[in-house]
N, C-alpha and C. Protein backbone atom coordinates (compact mmCIF):
# COMPACT_ATOMS: atom_id res chain seq x y z
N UNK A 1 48.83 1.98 -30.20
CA UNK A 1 47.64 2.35 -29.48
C UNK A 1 47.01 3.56 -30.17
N UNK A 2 45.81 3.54 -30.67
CA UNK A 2 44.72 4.91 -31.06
C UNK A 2 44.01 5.40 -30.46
N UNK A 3 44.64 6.36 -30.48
CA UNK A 3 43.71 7.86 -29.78
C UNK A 3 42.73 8.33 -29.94
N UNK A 4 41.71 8.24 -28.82
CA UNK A 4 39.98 8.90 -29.45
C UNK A 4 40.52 9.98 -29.90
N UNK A 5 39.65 10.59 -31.16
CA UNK A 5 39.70 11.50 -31.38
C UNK A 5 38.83 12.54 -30.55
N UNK A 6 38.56 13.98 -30.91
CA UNK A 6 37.77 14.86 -29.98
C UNK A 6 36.41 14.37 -29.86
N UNK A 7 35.82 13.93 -31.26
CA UNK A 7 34.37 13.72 -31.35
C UNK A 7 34.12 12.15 -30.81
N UNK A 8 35.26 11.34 -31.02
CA UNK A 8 34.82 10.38 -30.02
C UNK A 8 34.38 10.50 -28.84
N UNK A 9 35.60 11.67 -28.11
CA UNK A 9 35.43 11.83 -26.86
C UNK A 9 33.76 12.22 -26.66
N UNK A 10 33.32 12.92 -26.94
CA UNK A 10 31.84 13.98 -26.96
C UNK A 10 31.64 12.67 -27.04
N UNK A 11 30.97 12.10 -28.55
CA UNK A 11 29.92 10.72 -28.37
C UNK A 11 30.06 9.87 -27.34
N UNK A 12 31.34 9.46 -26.82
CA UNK A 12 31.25 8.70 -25.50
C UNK A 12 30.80 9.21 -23.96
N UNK A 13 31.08 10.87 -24.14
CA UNK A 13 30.29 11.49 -22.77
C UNK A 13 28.69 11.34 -22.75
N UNK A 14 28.56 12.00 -24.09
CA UNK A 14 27.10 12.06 -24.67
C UNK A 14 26.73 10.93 -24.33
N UNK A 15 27.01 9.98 -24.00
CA UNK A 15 26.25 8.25 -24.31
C UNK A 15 26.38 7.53 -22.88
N UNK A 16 27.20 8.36 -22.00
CA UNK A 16 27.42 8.22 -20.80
C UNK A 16 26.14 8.97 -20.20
N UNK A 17 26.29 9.79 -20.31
CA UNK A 17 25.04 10.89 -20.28
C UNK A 17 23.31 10.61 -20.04
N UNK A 18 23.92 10.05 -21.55
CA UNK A 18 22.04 9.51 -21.88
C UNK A 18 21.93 8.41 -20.64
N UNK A 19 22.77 7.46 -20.83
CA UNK A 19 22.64 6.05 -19.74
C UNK A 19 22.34 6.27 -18.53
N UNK A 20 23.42 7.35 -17.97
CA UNK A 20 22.65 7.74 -16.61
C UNK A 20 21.41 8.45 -15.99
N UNK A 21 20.96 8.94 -17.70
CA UNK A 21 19.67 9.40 -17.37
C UNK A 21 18.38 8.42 -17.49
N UNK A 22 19.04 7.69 -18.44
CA UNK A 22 17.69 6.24 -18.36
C UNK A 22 17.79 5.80 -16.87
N UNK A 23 19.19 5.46 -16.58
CA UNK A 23 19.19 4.80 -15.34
C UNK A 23 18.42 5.89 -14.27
N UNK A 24 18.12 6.95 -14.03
CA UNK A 24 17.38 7.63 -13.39
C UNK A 24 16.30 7.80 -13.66
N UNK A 25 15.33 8.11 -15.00
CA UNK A 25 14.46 8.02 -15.04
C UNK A 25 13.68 6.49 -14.77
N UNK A 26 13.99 5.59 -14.78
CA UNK A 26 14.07 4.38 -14.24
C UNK A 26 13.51 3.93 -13.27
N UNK A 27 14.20 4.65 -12.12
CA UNK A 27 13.96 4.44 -10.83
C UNK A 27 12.68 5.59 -10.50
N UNK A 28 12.94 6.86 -11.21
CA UNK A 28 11.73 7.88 -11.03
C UNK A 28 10.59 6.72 -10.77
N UNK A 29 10.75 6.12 -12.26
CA UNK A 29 9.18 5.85 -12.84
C UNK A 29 8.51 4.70 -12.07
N UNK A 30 9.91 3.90 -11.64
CA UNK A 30 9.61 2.71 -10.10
C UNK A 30 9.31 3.31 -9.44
N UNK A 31 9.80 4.31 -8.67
CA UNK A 31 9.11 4.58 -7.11
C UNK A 31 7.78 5.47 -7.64
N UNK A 32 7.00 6.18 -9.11
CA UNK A 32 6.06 6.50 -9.06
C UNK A 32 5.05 5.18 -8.68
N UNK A 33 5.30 4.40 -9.74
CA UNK A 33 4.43 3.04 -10.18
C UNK A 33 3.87 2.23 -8.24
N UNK A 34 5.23 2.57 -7.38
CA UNK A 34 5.08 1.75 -6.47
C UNK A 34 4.55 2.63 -5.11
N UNK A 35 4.45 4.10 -5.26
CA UNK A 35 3.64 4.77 -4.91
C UNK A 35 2.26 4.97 -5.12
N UNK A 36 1.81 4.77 -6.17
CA UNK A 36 1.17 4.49 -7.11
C UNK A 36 0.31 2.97 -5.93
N UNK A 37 0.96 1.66 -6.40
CA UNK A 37 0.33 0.86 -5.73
C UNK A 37 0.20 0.70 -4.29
N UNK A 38 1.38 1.12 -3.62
CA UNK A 38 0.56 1.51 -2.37
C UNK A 38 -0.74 2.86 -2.14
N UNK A 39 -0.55 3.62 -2.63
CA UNK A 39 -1.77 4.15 -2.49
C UNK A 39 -3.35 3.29 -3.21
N UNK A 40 -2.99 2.58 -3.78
CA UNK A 40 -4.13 1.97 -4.37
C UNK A 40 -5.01 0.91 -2.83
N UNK A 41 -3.84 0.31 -2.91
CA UNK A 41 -3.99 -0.67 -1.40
C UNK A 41 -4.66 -0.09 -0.26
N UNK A 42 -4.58 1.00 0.02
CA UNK A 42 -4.44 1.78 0.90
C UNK A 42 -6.35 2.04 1.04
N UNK A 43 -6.20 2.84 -0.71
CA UNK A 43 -7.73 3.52 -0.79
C UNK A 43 -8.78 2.30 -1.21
N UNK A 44 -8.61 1.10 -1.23
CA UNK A 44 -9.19 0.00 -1.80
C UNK A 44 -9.42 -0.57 -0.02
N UNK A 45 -8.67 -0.50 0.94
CA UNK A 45 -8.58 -0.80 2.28
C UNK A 45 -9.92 0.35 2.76
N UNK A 46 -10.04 1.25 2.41
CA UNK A 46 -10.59 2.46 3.26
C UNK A 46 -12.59 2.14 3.65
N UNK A 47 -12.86 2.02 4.36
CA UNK A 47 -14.60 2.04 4.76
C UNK A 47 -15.17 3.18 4.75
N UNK A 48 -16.46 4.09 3.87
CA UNK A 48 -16.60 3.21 2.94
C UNK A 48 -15.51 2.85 1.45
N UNK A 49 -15.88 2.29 0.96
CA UNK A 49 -14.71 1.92 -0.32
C UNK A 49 -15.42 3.09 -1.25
N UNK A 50 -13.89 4.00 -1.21
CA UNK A 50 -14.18 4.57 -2.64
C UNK A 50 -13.99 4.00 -4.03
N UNK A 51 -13.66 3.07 -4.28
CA UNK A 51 -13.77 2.47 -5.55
C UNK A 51 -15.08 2.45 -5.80
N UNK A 52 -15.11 2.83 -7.44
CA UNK A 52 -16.78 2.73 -7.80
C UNK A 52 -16.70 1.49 -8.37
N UNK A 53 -17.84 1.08 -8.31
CA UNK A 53 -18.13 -0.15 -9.15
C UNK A 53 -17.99 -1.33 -8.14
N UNK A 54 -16.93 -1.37 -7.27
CA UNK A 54 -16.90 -2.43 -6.42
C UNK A 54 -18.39 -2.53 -6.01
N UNK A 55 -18.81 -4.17 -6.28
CA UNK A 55 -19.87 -4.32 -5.59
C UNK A 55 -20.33 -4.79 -4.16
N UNK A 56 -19.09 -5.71 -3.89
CA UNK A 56 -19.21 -6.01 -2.19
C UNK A 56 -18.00 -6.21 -1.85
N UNK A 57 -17.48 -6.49 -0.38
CA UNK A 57 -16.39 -7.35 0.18
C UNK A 57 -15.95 -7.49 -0.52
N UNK A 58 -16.26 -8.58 -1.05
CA UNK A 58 -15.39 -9.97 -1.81
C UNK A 58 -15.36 -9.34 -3.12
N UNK A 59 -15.50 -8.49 -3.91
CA UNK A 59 -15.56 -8.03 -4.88
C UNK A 59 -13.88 -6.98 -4.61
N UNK A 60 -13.95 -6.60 -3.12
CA UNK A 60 -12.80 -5.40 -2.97
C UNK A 60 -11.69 -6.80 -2.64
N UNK A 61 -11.90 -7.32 -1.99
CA UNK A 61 -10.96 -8.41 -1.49
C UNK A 61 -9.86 -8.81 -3.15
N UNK A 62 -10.58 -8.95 -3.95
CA UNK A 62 -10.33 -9.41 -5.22
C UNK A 62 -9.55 -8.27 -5.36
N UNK A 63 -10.02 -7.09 -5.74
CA UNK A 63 -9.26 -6.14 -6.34
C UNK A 63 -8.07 -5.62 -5.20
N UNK A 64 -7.68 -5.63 -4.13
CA UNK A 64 -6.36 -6.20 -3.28
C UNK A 64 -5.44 -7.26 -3.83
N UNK A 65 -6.26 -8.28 -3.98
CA UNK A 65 -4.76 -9.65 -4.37
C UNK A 65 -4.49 -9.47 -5.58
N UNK A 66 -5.21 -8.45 -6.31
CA UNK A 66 -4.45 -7.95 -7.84
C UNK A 66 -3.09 -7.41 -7.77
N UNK A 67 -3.22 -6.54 -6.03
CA UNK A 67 -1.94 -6.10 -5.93
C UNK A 67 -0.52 -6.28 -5.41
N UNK A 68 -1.13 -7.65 -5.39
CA UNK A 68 -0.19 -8.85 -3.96
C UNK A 68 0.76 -9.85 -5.09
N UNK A 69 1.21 -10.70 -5.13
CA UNK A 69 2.33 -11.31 -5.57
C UNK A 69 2.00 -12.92 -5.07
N UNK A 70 2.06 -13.34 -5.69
CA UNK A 70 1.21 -15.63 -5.19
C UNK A 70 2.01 -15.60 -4.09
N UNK A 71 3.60 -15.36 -4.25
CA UNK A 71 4.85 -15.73 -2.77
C UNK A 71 4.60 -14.44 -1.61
N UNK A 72 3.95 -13.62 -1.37
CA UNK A 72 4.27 -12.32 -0.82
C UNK A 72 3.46 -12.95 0.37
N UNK A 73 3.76 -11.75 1.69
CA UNK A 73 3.61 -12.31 2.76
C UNK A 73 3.22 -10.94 3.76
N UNK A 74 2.15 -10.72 4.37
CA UNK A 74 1.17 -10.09 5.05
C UNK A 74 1.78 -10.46 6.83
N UNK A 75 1.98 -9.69 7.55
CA UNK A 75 2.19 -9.52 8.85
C UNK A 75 1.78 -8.27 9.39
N UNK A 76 1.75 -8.90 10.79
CA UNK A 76 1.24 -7.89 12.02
C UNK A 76 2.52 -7.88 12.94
N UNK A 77 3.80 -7.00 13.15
CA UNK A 77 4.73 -8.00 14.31
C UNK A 77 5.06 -6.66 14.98
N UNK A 78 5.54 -7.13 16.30
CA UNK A 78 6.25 -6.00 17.27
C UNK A 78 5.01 -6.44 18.31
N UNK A 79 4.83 -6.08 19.31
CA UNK A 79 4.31 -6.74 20.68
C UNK A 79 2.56 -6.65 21.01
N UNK A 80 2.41 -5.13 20.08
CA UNK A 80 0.78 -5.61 19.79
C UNK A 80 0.49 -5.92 18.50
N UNK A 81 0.77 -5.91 17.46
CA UNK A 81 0.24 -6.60 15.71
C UNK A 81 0.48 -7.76 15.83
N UNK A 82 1.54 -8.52 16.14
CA UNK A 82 2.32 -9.61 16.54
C UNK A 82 0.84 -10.44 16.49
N UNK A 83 0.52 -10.18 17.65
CA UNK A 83 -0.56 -11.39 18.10
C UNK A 83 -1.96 -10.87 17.58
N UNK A 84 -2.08 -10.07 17.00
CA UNK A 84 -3.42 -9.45 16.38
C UNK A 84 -3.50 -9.60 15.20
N UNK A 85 -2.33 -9.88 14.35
CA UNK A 85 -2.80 -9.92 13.12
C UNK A 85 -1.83 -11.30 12.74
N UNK A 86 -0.22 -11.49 13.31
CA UNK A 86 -0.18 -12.57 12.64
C UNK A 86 0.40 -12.33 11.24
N UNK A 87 0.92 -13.94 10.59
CA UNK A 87 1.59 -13.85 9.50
C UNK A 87 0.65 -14.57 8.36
N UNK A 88 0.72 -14.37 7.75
CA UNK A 88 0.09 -15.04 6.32
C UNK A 88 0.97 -15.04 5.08
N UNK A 89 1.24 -16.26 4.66
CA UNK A 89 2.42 -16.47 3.59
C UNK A 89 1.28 -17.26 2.26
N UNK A 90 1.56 -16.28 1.48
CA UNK A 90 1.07 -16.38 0.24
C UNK A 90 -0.24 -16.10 -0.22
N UNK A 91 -0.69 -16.07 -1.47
CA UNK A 91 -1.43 -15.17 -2.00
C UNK A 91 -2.88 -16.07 -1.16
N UNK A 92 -3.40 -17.22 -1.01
CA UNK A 92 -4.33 -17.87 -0.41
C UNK A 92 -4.53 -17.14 1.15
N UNK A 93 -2.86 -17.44 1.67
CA UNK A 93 -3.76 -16.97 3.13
C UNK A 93 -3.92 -15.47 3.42
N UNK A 94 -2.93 -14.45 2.25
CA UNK A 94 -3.56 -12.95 2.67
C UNK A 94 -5.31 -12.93 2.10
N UNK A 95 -5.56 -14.16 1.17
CA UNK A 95 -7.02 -13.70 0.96
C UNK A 95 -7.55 -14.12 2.11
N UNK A 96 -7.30 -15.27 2.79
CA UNK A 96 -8.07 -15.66 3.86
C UNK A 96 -8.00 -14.57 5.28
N UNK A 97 -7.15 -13.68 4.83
CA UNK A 97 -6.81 -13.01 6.33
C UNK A 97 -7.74 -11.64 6.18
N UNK A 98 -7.62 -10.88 4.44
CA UNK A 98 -8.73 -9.98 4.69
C UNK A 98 -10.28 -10.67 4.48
N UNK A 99 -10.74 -11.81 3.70
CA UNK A 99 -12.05 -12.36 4.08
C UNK A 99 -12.13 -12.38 5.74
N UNK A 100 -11.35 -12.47 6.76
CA UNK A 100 -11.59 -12.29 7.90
C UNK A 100 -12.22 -10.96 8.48
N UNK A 101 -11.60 -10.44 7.87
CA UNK A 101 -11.77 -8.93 8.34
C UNK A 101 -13.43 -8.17 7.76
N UNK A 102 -13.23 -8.43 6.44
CA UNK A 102 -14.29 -8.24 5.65
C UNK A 102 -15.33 -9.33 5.49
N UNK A 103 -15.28 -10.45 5.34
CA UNK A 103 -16.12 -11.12 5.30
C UNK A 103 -17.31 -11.78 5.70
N UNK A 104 -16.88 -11.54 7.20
CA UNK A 104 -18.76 -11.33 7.91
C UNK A 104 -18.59 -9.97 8.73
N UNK A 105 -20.10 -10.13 8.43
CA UNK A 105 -20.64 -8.58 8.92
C UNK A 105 -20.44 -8.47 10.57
N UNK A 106 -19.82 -7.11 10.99
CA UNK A 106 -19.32 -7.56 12.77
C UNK A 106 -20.25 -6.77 13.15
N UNK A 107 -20.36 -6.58 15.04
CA UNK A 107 -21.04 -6.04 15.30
C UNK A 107 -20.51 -5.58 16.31
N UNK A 108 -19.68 -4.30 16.83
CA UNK A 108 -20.63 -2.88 16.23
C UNK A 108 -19.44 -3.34 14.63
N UNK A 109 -20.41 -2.37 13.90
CA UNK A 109 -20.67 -2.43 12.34
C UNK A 109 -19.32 -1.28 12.41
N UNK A 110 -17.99 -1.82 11.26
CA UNK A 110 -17.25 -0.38 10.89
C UNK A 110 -17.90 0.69 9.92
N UNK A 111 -17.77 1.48 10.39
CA UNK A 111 -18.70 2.35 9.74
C UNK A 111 -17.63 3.57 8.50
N UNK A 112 -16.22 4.03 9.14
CA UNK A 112 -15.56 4.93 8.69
C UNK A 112 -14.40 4.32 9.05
N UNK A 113 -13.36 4.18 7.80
CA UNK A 113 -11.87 3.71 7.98
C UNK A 113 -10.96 4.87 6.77
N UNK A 114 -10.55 5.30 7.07
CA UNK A 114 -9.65 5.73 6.48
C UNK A 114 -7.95 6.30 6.10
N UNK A 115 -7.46 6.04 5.44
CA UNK A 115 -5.71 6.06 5.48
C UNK A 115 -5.20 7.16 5.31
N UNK A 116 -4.30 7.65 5.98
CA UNK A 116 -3.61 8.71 5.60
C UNK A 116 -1.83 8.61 5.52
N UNK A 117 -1.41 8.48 4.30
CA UNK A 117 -0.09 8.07 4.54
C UNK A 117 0.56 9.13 4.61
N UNK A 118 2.08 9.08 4.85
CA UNK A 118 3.09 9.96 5.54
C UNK A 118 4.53 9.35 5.51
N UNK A 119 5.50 10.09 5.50
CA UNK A 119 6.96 9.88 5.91
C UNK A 119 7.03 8.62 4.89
N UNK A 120 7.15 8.99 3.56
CA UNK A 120 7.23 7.98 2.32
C UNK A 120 9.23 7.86 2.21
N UNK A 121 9.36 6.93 1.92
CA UNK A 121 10.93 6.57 1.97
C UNK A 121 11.04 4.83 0.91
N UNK A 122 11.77 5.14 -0.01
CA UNK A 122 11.44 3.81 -1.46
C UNK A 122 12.50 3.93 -1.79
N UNK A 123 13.00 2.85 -1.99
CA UNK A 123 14.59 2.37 -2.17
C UNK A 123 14.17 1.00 -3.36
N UNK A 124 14.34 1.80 -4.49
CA UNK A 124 14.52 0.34 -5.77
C UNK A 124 15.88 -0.03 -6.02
N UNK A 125 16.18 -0.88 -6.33
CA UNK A 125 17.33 -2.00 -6.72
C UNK A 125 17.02 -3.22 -7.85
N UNK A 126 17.04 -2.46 -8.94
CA UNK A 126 16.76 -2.81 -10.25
C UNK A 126 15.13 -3.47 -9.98
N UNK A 127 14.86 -4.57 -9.90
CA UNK A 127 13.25 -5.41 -10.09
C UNK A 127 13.29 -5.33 -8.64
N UNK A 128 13.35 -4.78 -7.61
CA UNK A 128 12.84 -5.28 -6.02
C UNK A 128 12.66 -3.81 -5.24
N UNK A 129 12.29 -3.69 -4.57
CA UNK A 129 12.13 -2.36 -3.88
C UNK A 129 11.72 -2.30 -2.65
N UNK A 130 12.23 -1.56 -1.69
CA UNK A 130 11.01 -1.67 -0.40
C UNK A 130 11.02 0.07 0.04
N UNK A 131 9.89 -0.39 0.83
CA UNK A 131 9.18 1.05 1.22
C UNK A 131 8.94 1.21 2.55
N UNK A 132 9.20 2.11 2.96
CA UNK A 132 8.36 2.52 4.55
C UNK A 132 7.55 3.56 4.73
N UNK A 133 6.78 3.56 5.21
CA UNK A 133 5.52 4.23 5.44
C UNK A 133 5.39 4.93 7.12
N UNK A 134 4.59 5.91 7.71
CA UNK A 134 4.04 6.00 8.72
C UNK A 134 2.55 6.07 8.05
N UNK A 135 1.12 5.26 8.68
CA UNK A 135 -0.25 6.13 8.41
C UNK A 135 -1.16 6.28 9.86
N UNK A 136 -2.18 6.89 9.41
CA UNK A 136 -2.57 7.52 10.43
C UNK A 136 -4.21 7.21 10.05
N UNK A 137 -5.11 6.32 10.81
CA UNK A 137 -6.34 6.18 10.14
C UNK A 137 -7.40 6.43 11.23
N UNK A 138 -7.92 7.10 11.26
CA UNK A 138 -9.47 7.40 12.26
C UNK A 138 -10.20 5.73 11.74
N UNK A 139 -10.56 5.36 13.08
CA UNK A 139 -11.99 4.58 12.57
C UNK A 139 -13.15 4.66 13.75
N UNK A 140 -14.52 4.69 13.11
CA UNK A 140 -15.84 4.79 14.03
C UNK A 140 -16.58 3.63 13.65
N UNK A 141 -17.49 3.28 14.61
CA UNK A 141 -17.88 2.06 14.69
C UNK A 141 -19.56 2.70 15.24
N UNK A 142 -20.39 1.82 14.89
CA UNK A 142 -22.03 1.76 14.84
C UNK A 142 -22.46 2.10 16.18
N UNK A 143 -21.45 1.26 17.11
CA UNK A 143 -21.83 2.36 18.85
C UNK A 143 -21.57 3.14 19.06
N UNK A 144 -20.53 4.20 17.94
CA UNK A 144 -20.18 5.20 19.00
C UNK A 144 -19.03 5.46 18.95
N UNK A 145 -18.35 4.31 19.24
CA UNK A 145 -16.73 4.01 19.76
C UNK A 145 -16.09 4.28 18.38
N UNK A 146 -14.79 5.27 18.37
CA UNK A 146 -14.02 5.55 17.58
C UNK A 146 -12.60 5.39 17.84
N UNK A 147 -12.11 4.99 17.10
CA UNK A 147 -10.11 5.66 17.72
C UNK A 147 -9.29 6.24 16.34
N UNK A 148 -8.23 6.03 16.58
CA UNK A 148 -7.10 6.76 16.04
C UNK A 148 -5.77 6.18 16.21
N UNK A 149 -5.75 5.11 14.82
CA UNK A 149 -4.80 4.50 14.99
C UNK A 149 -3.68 4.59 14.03
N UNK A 150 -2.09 4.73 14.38
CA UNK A 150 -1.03 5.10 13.33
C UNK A 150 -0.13 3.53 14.02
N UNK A 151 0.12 3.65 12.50
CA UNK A 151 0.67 2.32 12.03
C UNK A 151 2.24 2.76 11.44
N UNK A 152 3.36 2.01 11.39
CA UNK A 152 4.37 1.85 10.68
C UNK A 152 4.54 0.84 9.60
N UNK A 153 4.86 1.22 8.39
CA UNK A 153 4.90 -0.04 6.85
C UNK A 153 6.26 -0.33 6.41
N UNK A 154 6.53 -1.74 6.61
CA UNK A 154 7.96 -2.07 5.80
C UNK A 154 7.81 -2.84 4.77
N UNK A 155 7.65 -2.68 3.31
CA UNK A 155 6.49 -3.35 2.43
C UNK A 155 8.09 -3.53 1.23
N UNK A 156 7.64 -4.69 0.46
CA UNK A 156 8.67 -4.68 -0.54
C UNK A 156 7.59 -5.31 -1.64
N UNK A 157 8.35 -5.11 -2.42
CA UNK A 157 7.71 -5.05 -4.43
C UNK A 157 8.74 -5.54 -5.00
N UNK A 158 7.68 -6.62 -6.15
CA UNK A 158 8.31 -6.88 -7.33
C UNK A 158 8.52 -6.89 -8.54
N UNK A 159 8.91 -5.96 -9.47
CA UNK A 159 8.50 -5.78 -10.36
C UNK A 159 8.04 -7.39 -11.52
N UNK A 160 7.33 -7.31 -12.15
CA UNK A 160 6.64 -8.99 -12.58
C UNK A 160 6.22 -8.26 -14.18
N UNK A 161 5.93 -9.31 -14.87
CA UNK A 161 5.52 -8.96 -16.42
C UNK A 161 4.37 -8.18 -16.40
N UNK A 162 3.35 -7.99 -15.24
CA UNK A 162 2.49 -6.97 -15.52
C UNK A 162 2.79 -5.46 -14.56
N UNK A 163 3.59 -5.77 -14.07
CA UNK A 163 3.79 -4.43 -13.30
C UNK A 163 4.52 -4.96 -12.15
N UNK A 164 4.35 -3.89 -11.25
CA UNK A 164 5.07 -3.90 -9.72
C UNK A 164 4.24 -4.66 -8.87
N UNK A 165 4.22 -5.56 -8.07
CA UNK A 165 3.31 -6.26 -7.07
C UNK A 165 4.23 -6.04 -5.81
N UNK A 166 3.48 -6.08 -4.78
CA UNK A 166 3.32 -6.33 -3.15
C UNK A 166 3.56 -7.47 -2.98
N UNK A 167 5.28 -7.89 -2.57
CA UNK A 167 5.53 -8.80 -2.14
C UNK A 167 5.66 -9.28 -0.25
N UNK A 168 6.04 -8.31 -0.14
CA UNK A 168 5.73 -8.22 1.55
C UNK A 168 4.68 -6.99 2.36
N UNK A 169 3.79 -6.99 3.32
CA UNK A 169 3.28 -6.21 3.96
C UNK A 169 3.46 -6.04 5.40
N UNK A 170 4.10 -5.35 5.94
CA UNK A 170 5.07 -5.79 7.27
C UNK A 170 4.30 -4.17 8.08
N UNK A 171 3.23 -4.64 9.20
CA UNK A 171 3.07 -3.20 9.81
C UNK A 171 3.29 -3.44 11.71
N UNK A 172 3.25 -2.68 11.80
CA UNK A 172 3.77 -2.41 13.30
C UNK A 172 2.97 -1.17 14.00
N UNK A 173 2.47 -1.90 15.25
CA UNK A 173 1.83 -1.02 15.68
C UNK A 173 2.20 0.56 16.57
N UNK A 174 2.28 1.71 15.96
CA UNK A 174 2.76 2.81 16.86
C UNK A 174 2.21 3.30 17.58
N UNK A 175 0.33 3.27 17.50
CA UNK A 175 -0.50 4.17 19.05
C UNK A 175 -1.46 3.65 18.50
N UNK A 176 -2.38 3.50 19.61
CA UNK A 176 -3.99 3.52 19.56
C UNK A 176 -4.48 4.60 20.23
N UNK A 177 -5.42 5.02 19.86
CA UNK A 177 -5.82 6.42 20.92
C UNK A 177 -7.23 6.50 21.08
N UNK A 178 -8.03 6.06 22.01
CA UNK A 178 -9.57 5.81 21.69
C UNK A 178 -9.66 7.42 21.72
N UNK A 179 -10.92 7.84 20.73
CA UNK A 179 -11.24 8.82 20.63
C UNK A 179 -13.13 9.02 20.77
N UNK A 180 -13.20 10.60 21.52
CA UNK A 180 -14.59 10.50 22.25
C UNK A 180 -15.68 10.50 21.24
N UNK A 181 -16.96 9.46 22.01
CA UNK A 181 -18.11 9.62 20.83
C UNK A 181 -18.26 10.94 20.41
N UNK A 182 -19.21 10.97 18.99
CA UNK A 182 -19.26 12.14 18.49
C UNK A 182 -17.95 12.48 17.65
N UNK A 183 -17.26 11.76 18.18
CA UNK A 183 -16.06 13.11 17.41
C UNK A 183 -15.54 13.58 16.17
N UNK A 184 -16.41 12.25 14.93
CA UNK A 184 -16.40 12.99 13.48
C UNK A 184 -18.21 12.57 13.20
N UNK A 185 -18.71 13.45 12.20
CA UNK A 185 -20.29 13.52 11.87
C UNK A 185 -19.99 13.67 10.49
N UNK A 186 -21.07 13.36 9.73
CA UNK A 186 -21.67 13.70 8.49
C UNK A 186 -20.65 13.48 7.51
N UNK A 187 -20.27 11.87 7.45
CA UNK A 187 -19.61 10.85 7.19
C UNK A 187 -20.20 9.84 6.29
N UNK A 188 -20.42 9.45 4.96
CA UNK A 188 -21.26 8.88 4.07
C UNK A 188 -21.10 7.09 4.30
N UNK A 189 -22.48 6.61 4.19
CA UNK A 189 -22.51 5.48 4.14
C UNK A 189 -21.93 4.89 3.23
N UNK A 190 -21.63 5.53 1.59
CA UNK A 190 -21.13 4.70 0.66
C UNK A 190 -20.65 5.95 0.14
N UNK A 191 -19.66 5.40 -0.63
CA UNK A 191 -18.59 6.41 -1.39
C UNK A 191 -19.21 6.72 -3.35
N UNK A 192 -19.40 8.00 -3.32
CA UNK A 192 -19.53 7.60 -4.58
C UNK A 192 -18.30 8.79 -5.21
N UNK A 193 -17.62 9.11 -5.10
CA UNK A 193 -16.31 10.02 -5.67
C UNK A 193 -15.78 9.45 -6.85
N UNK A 194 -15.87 8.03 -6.75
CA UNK A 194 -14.92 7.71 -8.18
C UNK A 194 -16.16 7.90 -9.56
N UNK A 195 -17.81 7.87 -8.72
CA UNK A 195 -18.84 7.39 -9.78
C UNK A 195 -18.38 8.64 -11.04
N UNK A 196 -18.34 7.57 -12.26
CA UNK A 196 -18.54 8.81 -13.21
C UNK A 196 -19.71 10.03 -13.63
C-alpha cells in the first residue's frame, strides 16, 4: 500500500476546496438567476407596465410565457384563490388565463397594480428549485375603489438550455383589505422608467 505523500495531501485538500466552492458558487448564482426571474414576473405583472417598449397586453402577455416552462402550471388554491383563479396546466392555458385578465378592457378600468415582494426563501437541488414568497400589492381602480392585497408564492424552476424557467406558480390568498377612496394620488398613467 502507498502513502500520499505531504504534497499529495495539500493537492487533494486544495481540490476538495475548489469543488466545494464551485458547488457553492453554483447555487449563489441559481438563487440570483431565479430571483432575478421572479422579480421580472412580478414587474412585467405590475399596472402601469414598467417595461419600456412593451406595446400592449398581448405584447406583455408574451414577454411572461418567456418566463414560464410549455409543462409548468399556474394556480389560485386555499379557500379564496381556489375558486378565483383556478388551475391552468401548461404553457397554452397560463396564456389563456392572463389574456383573461389582460385581454379585454374591464370596467372600472385597473388603473395602479403593483408588487412588493418579501420573506424570500429558495432552495435549489441541482436543475430544480422552489421558492416562497410573501407580496403585498395596492391596487386602484377608475371608480375610486382600491385595496390591498398580500398574497403567499410556492413557485418552482427549471433550469432548461436557456436559463431558469417558472415551472409552477402556486399563490394563496392571505388578506384583502379594501382601502378608502383617495388613498394614493399622483400615480402615472404609463410607466416610462425603463425609457432610455
Amino acid at each position: 500500500m502507498q502513502t500520499e505523500t505531504p504534497d499529495q495531501l495539500r493537492i487533494a485538500a486544495l481540490e476538495e476546496t475548489v469543488a466545494g466552492l464551485v458547488r457553492r458558487v453554483g447555487t449563489l448564482e441559481a438563487e440570483a438567476d431565479i430571483r432575478r426571474l421572479q422579480a421580472r414576473y412580478l414587474f412585467l405583472c405590475d399596472t402601469p407596465c414598467p417595461e419600456f417598449g412593451v406595446a400592449d397586453d398581448a405584447e406583455r402577455i408574451e414577454a411572461i410565457m418567456a418566463l414560464y416552462a410549455e409543462d409548468a402550471v399556474w394556480e389560485g388554491v386555499g379557500e379564496y384563490y381556489d375558486g378565483q383563479f383556478g388551475r391552468a396546466e401548461g404553457a397554452a392555458a397560463i396564456r389563456e388565463h392572463f389574456q383573461r385578465f389582460w385581454g379585454e378592457k374591464k370596467d372600472p378600468e385597473l388603473l395602479l397594480n403593483a408588487h412588493y415582494l418579501t420573506s424570500e426563501q429558495i432552495q435549489v437541488d441541482g436543475d430544480h428549485a422552489t421558492g416562497q414568497w410573501i407580496h403585498m400589492q395596492p391596487w386602484l381602480f377608475s371608480d375610486g375603489k382600491a385595496l390591498l392585497r398580500s398574497s403567499r408564492l410556492n413557485n418552482a424552476f427549471r433550469r432548461e438550455p436557456e436559463g431558469w424557467r417558472i415551472t409552477r406558480t402556486r399563490t394563496e390568498n392571505v388578506f384583502i383589505a379594501p382601502l378608502p377612496e383617495g388613498w394614493a394620488s399622483d400615480y402615472p398613467s404609463a410607466s416610462v422608467l425603463m425609457k432610455p
